[in-house]
N, C-alpha and C. Protein backbone atom coordinates (compact mmCIF):
# COMPACT_ATOMS: atom_id res chain seq x y z
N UNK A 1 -6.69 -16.50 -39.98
CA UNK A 1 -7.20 -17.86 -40.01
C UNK A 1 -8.64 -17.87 -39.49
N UNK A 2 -9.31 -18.62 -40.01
CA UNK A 2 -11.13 -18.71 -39.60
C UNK A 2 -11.06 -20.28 -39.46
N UNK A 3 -11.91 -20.76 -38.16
CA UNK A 3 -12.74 -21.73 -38.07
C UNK A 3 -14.15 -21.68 -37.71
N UNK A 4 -14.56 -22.87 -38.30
CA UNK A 4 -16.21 -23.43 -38.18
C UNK A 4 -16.53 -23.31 -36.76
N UNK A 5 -17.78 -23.23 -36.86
CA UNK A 5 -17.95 -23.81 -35.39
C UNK A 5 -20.01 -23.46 -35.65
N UNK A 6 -20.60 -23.88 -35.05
CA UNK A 6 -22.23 -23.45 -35.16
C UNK A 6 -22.52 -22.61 -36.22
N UNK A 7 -21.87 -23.32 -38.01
CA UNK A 7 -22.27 -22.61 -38.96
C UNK A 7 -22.16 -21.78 -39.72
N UNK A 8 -20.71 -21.42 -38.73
CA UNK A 8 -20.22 -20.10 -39.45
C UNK A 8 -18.93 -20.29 -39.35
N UNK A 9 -18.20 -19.09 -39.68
CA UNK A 9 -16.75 -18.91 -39.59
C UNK A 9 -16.74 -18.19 -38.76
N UNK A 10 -15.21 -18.02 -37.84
CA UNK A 10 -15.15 -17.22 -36.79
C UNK A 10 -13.20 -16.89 -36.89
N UNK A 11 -13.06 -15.73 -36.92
CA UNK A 11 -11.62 -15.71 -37.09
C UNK A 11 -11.10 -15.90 -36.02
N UNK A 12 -9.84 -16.52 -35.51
CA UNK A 12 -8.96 -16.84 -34.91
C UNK A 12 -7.51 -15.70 -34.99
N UNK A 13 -7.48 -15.25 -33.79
CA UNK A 13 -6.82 -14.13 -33.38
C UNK A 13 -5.21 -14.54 -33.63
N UNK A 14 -4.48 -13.47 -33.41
CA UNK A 14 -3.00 -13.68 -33.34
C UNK A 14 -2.13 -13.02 -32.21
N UNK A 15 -1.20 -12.69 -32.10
CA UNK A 15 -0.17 -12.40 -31.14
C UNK A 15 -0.28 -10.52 -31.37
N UNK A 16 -0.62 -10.57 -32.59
CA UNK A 16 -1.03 -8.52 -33.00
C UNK A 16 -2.24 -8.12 -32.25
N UNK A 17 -3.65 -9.24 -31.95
CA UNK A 17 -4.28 -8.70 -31.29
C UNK A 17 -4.33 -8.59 -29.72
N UNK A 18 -3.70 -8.94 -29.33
CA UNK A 18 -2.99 -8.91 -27.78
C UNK A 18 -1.66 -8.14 -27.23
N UNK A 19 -1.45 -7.71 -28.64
CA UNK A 19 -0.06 -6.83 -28.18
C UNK A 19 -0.34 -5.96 -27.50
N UNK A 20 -1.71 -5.24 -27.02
CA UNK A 20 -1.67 -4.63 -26.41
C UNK A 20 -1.73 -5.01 -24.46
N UNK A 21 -1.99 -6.28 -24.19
CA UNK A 21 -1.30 -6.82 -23.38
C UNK A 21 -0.47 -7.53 -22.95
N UNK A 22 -0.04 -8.55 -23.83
CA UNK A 22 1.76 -9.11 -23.98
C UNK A 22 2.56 -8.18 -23.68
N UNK A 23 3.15 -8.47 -22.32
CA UNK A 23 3.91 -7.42 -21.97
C UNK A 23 4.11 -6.40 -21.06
N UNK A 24 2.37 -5.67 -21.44
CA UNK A 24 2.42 -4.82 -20.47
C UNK A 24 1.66 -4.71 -18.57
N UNK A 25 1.49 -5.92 -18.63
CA UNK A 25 1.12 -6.24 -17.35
C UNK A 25 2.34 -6.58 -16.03
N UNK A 26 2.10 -6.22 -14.59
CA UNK A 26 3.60 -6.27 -14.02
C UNK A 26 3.29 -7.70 -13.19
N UNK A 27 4.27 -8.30 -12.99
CA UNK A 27 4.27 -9.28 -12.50
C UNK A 27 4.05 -8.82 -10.76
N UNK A 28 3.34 -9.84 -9.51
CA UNK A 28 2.95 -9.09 -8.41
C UNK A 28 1.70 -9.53 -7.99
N UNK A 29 0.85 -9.18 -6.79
CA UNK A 29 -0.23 -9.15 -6.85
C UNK A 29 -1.52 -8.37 -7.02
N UNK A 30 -1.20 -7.00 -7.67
CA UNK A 30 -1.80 -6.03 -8.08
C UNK A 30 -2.39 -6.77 -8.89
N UNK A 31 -3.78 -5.82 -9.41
CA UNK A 31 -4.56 -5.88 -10.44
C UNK A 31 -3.73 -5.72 -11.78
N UNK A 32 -3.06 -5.24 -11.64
CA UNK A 32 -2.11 -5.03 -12.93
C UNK A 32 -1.14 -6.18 -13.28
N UNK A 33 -1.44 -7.04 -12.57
CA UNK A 33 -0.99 -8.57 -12.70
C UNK A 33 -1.31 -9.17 -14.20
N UNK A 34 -2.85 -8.51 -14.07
CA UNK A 34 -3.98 -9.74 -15.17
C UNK A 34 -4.58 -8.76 -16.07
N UNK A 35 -4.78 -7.22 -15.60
CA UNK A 35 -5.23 -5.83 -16.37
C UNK A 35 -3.89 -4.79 -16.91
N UNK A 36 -3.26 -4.57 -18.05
CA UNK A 36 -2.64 -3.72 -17.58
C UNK A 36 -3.19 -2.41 -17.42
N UNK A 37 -1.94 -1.43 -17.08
CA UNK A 37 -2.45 -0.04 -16.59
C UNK A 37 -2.62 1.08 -17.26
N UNK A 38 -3.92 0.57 -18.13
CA UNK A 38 -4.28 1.60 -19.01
C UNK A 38 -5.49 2.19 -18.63
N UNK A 39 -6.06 1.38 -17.86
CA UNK A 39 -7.70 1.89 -17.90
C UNK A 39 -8.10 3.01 -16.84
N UNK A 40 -8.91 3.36 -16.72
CA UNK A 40 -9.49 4.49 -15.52
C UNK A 40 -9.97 3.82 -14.30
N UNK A 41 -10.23 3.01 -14.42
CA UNK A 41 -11.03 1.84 -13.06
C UNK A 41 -10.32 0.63 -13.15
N UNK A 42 -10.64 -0.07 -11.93
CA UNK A 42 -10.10 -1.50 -11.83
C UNK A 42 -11.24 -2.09 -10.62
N UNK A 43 -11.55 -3.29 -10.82
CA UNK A 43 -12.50 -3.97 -10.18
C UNK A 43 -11.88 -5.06 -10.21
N UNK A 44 -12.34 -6.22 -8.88
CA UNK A 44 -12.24 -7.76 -9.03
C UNK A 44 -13.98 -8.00 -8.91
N UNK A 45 -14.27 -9.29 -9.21
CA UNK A 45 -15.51 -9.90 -8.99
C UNK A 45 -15.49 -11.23 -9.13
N UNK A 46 -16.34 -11.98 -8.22
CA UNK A 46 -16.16 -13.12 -7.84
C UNK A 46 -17.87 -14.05 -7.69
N UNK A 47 -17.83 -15.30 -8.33
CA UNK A 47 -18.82 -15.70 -7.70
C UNK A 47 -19.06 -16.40 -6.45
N UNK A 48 -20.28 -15.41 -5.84
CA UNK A 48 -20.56 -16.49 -4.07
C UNK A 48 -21.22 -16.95 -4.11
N UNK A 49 -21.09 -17.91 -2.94
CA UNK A 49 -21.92 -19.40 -2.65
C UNK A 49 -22.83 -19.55 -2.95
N UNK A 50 -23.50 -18.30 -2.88
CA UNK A 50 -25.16 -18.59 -3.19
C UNK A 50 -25.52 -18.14 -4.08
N UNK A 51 -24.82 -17.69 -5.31
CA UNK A 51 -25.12 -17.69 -6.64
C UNK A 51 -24.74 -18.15 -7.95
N UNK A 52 -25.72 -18.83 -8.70
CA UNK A 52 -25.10 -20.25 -9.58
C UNK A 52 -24.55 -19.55 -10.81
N UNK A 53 -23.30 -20.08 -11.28
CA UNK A 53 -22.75 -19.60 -12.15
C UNK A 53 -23.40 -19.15 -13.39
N UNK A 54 -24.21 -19.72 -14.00
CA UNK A 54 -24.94 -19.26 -15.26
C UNK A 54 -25.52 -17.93 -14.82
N UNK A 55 -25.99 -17.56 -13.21
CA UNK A 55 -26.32 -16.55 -12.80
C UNK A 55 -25.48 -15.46 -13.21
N UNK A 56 -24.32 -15.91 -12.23
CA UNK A 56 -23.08 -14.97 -12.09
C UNK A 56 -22.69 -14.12 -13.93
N UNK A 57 -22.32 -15.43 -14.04
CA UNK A 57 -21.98 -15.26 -15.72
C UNK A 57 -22.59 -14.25 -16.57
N UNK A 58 -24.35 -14.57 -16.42
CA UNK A 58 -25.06 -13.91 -17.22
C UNK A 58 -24.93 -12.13 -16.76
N UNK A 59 -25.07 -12.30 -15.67
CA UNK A 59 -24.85 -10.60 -15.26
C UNK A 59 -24.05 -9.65 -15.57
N UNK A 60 -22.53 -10.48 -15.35
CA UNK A 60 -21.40 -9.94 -15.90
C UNK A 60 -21.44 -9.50 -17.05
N UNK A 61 -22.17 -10.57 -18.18
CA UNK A 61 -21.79 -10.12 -19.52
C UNK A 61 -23.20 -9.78 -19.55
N UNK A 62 -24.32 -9.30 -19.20
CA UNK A 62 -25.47 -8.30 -19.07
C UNK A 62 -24.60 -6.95 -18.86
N UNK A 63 -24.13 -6.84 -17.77
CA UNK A 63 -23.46 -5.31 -17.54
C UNK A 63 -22.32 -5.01 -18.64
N UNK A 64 -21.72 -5.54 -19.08
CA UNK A 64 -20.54 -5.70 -19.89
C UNK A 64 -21.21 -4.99 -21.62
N UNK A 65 -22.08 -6.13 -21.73
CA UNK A 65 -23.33 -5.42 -23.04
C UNK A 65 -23.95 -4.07 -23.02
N UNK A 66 -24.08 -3.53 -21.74
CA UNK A 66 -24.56 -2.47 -21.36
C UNK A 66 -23.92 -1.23 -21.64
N UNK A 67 -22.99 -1.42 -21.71
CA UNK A 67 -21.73 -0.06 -21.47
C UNK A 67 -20.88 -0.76 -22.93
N UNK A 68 -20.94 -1.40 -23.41
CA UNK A 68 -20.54 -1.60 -25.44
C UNK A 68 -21.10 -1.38 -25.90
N UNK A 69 -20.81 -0.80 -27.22
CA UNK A 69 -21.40 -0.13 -28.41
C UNK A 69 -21.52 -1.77 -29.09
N UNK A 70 -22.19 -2.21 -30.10
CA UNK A 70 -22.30 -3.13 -31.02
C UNK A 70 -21.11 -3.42 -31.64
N UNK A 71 -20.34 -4.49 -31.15
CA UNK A 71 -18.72 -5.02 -31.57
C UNK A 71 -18.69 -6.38 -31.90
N UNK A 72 -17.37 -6.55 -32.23
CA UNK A 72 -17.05 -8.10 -32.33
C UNK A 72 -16.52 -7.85 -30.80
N UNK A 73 -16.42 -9.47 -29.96
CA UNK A 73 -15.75 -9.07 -28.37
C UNK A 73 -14.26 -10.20 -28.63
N UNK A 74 -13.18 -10.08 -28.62
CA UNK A 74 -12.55 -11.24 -28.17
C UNK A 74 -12.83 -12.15 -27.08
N UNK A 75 -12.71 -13.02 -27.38
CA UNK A 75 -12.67 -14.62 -26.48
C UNK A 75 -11.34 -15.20 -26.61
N UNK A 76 -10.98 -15.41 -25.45
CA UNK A 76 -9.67 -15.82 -25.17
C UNK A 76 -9.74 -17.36 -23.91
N UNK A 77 -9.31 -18.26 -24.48
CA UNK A 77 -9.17 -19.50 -23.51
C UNK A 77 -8.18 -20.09 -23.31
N UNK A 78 -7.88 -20.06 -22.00
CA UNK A 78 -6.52 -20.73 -21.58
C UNK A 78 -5.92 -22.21 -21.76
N UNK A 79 -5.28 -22.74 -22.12
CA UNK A 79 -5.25 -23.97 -22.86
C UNK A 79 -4.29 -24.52 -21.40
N UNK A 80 -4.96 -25.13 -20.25
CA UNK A 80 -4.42 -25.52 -19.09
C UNK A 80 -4.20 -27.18 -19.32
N UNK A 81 -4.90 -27.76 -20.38
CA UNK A 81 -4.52 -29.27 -20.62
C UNK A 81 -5.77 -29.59 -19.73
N UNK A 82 -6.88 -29.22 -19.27
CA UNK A 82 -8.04 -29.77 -18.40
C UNK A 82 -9.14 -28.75 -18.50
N UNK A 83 -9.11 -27.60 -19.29
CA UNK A 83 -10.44 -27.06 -19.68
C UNK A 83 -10.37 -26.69 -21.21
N UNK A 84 -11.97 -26.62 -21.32
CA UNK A 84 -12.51 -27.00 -22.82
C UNK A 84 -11.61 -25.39 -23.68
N UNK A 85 -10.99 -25.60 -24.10
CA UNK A 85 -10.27 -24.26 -25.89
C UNK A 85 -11.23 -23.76 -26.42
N UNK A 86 -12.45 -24.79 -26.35
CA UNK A 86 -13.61 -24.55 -27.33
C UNK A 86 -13.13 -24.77 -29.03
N UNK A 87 -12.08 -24.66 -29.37
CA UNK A 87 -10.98 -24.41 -30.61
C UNK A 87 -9.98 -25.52 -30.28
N UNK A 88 -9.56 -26.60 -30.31
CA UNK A 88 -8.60 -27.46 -29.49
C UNK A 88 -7.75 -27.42 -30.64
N UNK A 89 -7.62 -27.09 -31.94
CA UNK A 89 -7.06 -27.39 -33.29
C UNK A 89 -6.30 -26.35 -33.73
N UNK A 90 -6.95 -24.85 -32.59
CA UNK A 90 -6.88 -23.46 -33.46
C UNK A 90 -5.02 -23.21 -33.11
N UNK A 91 -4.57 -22.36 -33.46
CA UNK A 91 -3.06 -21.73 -32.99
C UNK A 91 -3.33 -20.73 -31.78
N UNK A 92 -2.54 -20.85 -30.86
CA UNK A 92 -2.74 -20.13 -29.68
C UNK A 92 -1.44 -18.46 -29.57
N UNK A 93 -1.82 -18.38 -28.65
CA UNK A 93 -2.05 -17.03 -28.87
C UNK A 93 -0.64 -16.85 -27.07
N UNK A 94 0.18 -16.23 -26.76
CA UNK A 94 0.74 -16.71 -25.22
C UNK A 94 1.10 -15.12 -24.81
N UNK A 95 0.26 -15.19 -23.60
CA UNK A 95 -0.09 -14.07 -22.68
C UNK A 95 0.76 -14.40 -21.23
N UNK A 96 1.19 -13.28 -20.01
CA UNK A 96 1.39 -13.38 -19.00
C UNK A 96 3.27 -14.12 -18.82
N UNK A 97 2.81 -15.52 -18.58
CA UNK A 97 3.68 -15.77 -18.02
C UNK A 97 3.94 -16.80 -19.21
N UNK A 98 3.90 -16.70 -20.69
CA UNK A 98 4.02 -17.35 -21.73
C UNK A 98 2.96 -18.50 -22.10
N UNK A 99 1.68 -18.27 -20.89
CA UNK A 99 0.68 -19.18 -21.06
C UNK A 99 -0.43 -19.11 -22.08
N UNK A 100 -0.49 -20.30 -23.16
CA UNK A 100 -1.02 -20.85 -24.27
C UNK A 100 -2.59 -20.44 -24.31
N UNK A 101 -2.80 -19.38 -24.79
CA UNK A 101 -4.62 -19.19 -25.13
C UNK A 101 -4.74 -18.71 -26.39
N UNK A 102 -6.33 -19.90 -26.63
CA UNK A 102 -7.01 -20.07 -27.98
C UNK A 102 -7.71 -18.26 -28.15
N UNK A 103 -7.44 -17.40 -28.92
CA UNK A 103 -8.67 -16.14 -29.05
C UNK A 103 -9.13 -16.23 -30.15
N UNK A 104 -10.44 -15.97 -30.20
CA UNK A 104 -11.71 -15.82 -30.97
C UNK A 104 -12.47 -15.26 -31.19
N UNK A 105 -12.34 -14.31 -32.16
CA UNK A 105 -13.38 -13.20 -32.61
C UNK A 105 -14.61 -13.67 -32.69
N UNK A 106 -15.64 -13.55 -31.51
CA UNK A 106 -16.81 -13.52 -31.46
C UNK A 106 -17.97 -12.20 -30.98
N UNK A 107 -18.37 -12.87 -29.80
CA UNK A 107 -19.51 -11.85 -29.12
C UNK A 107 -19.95 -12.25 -27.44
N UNK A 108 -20.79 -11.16 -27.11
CA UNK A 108 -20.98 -11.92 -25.82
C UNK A 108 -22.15 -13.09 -26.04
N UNK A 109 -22.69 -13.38 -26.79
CA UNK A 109 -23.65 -15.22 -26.60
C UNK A 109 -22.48 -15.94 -27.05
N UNK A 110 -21.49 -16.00 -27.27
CA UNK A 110 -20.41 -16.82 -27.81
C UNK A 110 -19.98 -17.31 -25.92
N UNK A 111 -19.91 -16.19 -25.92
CA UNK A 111 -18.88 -15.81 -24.18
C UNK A 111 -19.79 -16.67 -23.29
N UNK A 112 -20.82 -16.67 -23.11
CA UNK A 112 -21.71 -17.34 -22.28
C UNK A 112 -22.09 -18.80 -23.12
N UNK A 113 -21.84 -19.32 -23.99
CA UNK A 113 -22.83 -20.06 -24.32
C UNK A 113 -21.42 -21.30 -24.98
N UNK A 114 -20.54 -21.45 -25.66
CA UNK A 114 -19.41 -21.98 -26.21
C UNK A 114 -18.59 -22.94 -25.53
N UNK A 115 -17.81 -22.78 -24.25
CA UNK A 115 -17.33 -23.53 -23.17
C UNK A 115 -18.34 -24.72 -22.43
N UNK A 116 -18.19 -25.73 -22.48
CA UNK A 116 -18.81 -26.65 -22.13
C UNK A 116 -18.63 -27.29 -21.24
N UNK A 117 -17.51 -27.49 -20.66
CA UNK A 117 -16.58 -28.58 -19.71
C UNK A 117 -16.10 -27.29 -18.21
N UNK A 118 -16.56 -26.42 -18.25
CA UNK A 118 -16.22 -25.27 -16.70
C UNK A 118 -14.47 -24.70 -17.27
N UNK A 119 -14.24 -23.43 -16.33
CA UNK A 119 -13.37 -23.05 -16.55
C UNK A 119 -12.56 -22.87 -14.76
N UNK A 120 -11.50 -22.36 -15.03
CA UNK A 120 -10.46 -22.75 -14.03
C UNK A 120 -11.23 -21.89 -12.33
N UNK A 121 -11.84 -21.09 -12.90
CA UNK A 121 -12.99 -20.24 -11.23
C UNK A 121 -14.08 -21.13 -10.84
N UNK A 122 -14.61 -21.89 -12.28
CA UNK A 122 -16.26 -22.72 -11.48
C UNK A 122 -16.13 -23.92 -12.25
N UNK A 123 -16.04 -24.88 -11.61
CA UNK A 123 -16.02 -26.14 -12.69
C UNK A 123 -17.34 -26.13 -13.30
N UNK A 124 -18.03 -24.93 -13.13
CA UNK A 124 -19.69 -25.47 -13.72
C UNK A 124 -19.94 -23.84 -15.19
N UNK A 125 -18.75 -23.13 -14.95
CA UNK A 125 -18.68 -22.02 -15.72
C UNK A 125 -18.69 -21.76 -17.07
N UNK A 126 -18.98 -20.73 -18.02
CA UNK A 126 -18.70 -20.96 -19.41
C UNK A 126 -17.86 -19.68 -20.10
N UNK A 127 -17.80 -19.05 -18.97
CA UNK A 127 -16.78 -17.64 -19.62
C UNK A 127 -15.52 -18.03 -19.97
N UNK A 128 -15.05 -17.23 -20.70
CA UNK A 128 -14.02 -17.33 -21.64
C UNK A 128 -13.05 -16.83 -19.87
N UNK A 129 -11.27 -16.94 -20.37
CA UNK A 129 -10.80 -16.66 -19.42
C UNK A 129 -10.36 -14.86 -19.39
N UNK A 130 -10.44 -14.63 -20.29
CA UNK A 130 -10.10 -13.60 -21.05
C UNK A 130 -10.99 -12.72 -22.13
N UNK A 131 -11.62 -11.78 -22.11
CA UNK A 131 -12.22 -11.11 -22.81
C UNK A 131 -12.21 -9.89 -22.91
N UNK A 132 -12.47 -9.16 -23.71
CA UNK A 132 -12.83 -7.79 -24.40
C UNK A 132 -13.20 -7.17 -26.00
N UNK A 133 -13.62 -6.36 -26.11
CA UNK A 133 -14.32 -5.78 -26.83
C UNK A 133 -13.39 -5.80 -27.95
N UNK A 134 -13.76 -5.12 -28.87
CA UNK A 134 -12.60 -5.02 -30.24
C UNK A 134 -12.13 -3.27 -30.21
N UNK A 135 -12.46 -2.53 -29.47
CA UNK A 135 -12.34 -1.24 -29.17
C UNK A 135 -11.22 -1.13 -27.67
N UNK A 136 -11.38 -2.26 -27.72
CA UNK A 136 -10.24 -2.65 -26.52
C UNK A 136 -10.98 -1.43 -24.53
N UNK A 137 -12.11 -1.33 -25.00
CA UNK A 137 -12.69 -0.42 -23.69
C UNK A 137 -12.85 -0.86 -22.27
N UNK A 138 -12.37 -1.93 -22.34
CA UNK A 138 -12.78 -2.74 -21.11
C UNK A 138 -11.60 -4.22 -21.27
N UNK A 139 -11.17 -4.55 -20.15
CA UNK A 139 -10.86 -6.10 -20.58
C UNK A 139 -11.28 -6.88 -18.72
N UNK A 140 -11.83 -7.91 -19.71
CA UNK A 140 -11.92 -9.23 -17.94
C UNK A 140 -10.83 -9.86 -18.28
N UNK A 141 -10.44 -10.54 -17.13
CA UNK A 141 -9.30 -11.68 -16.90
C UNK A 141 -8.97 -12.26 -15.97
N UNK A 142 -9.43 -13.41 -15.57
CA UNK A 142 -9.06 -14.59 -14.71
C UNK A 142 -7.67 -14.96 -14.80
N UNK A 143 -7.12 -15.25 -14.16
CA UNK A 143 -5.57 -15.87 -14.36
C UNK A 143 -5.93 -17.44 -13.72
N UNK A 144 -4.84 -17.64 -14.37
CA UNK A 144 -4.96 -19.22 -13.93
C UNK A 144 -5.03 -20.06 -12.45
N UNK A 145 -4.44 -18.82 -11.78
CA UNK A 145 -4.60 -19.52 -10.44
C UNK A 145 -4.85 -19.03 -9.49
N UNK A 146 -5.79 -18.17 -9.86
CA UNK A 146 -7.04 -17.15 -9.25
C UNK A 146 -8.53 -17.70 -9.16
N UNK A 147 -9.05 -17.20 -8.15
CA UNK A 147 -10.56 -17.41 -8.23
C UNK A 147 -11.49 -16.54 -8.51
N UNK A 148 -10.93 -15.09 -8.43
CA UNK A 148 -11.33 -14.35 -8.64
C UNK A 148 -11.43 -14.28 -10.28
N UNK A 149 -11.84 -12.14 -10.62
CA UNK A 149 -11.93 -12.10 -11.98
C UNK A 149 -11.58 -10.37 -12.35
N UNK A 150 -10.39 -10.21 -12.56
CA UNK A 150 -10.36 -8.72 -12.80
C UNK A 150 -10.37 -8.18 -13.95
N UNK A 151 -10.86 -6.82 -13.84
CA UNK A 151 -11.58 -6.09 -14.75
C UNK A 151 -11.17 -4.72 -14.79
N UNK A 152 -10.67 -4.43 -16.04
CA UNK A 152 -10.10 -2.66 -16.01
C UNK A 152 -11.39 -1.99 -16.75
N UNK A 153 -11.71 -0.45 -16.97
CA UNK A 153 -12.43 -0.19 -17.90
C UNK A 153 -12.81 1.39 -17.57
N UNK A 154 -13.74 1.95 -18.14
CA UNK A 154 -14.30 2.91 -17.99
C UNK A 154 -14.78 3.28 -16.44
N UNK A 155 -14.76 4.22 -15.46
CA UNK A 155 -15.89 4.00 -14.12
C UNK A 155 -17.40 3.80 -14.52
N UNK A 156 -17.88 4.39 -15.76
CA UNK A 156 -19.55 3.77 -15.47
C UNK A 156 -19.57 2.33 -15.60
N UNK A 157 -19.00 1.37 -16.04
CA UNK A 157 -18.23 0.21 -16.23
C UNK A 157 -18.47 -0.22 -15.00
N UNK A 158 -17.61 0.37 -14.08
CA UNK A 158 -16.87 -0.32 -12.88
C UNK A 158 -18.04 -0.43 -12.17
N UNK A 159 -18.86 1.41 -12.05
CA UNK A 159 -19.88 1.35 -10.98
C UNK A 159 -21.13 0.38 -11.14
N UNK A 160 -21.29 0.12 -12.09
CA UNK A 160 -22.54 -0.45 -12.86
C UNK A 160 -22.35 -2.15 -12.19
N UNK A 161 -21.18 -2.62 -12.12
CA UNK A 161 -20.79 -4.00 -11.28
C UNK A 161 -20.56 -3.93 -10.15
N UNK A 162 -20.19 -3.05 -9.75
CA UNK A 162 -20.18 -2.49 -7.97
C UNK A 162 -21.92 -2.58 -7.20
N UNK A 163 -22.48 -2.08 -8.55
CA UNK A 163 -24.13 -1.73 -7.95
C UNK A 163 -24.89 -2.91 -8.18
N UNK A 164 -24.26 -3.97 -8.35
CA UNK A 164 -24.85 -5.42 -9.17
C UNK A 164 -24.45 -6.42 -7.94
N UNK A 165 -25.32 -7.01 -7.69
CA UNK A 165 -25.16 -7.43 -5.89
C UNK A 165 -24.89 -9.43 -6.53
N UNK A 166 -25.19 -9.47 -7.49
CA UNK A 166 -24.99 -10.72 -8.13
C UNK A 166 -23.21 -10.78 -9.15
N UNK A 167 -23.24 -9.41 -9.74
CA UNK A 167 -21.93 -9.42 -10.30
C UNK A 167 -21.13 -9.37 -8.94
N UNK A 168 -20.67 -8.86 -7.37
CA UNK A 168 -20.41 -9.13 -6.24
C UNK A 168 -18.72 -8.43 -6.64
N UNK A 169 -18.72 -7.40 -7.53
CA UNK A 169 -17.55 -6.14 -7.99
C UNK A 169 -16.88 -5.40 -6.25
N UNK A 170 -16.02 -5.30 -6.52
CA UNK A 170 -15.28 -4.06 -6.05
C UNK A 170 -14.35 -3.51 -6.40
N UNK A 171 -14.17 -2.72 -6.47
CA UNK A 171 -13.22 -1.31 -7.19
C UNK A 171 -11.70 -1.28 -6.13
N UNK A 172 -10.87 -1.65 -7.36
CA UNK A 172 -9.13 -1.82 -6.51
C UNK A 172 -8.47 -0.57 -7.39
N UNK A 173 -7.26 0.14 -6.76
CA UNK A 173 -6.62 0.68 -7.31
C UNK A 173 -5.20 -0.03 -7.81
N UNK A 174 -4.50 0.45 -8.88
CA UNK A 174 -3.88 -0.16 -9.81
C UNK A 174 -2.65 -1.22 -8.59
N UNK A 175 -2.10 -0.34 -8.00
CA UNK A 175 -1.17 -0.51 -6.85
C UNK A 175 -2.00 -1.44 -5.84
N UNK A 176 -3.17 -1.57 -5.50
CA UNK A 176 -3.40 -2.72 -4.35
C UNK A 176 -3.52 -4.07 -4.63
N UNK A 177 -3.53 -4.91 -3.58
CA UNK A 177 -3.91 -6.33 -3.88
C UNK A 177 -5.10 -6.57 -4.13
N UNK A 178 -5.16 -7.36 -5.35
CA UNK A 178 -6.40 -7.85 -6.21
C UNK A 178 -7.17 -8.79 -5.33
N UNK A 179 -6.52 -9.79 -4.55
CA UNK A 179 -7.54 -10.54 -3.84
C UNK A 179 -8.37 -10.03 -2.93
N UNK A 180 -9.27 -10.47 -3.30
CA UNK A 180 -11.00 -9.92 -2.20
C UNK A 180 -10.79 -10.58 -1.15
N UNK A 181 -11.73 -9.38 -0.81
CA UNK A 181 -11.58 -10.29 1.04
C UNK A 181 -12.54 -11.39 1.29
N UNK A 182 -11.86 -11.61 2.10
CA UNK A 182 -12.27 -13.36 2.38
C UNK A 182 -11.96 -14.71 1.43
N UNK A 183 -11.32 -14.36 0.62
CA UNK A 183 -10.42 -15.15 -1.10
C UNK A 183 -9.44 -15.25 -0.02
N UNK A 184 -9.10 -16.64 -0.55
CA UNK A 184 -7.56 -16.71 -0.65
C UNK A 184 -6.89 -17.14 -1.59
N UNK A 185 -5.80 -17.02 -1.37
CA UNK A 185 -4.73 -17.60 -2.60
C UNK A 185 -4.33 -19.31 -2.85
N UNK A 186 -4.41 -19.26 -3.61
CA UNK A 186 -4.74 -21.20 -4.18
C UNK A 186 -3.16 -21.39 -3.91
């Protein structure tokens, strides 16, 4: 299925392109909550006080562009009944705990630029809740009732957000708790 949106068509994902996480994530507070345990690294990252989300945002998916080859990226949005689908019409897609998200074969200016109304980490945010590449090399993912943002992927990946004092990364192993310090749990 394809919808419009700024001119073009954009395909609208299905339940085949997520099979590779439907499922395999463990329920818990590990990183493997929201990543499953495929990747070589695991990171959370978070935005702080003193840096404005379009900041935050842009960095992430600056470093993220950095370490991808030229792809389509999935976009994935959680359909919570109070943030923007971007797609409010499209067929959703149900991850985790059977929770309803719009995905959308786009890119990263899609990822930064599409969401209008904030997402469930910054009421002032525009990232998708959910993203990755079409090579599947990396995936981000916010959960719904997190503030944080975890991230599986390659280590030059990981280190490259670790060394990014604005992306504000740290590197978890699969088995520890995902919440950063000084986070708490909502």
């Amino acid at each position: 299925m394809q919808i419009s949106k700024d001119g073009r068509d954009w395909r609208i994902g299905t339940a085949a392109d997520v099979g590779w996480i439907a499922g395999h994530t463990t329920p818990g507070v590990s990183i493997t909550t929201a990543i499953p345990p495929v990747f070589d690294v695991y990171a959370t990252t978070y935005q702080t006080d003193d840096v404005t989300a379009a900041a935050y945002e842009q960095a992430l998916i600056e470093d993220l562009t950095t370490h991808t080859p030229d792809q389509p990226w999935w976009l994935a949005y959680l359909d919570t009944g109070a943030h923007d689908v971007v797609f409010p019409h499209a067929p959703r897609v149900f991850l985790y705990w059977n929770w309803p998200y719009v995905l959308v074969e786009a890119g990263p200016e899609q990822a930064l630029t599409w969401r209008t109304s904030g997402h469930i980490r910054h009421p002032h945010g525009a990232l998708p809740d959910l993203f990755f590449p079409a090579d599947r090399s990396w995936l981000v993912s916010g959960l719904w009732d997190d503030t944080w943002t975890c991230v599986g992927g390659p280590a030059p990946l990981i280190r490259t957000l670790q060394r990014n004092p604005v992306a504000n990364a740290r590197q978890v192993q699969p088995d520890e708790d995902a919440l950063p310090p000084g986070l708490t749990r909502e």
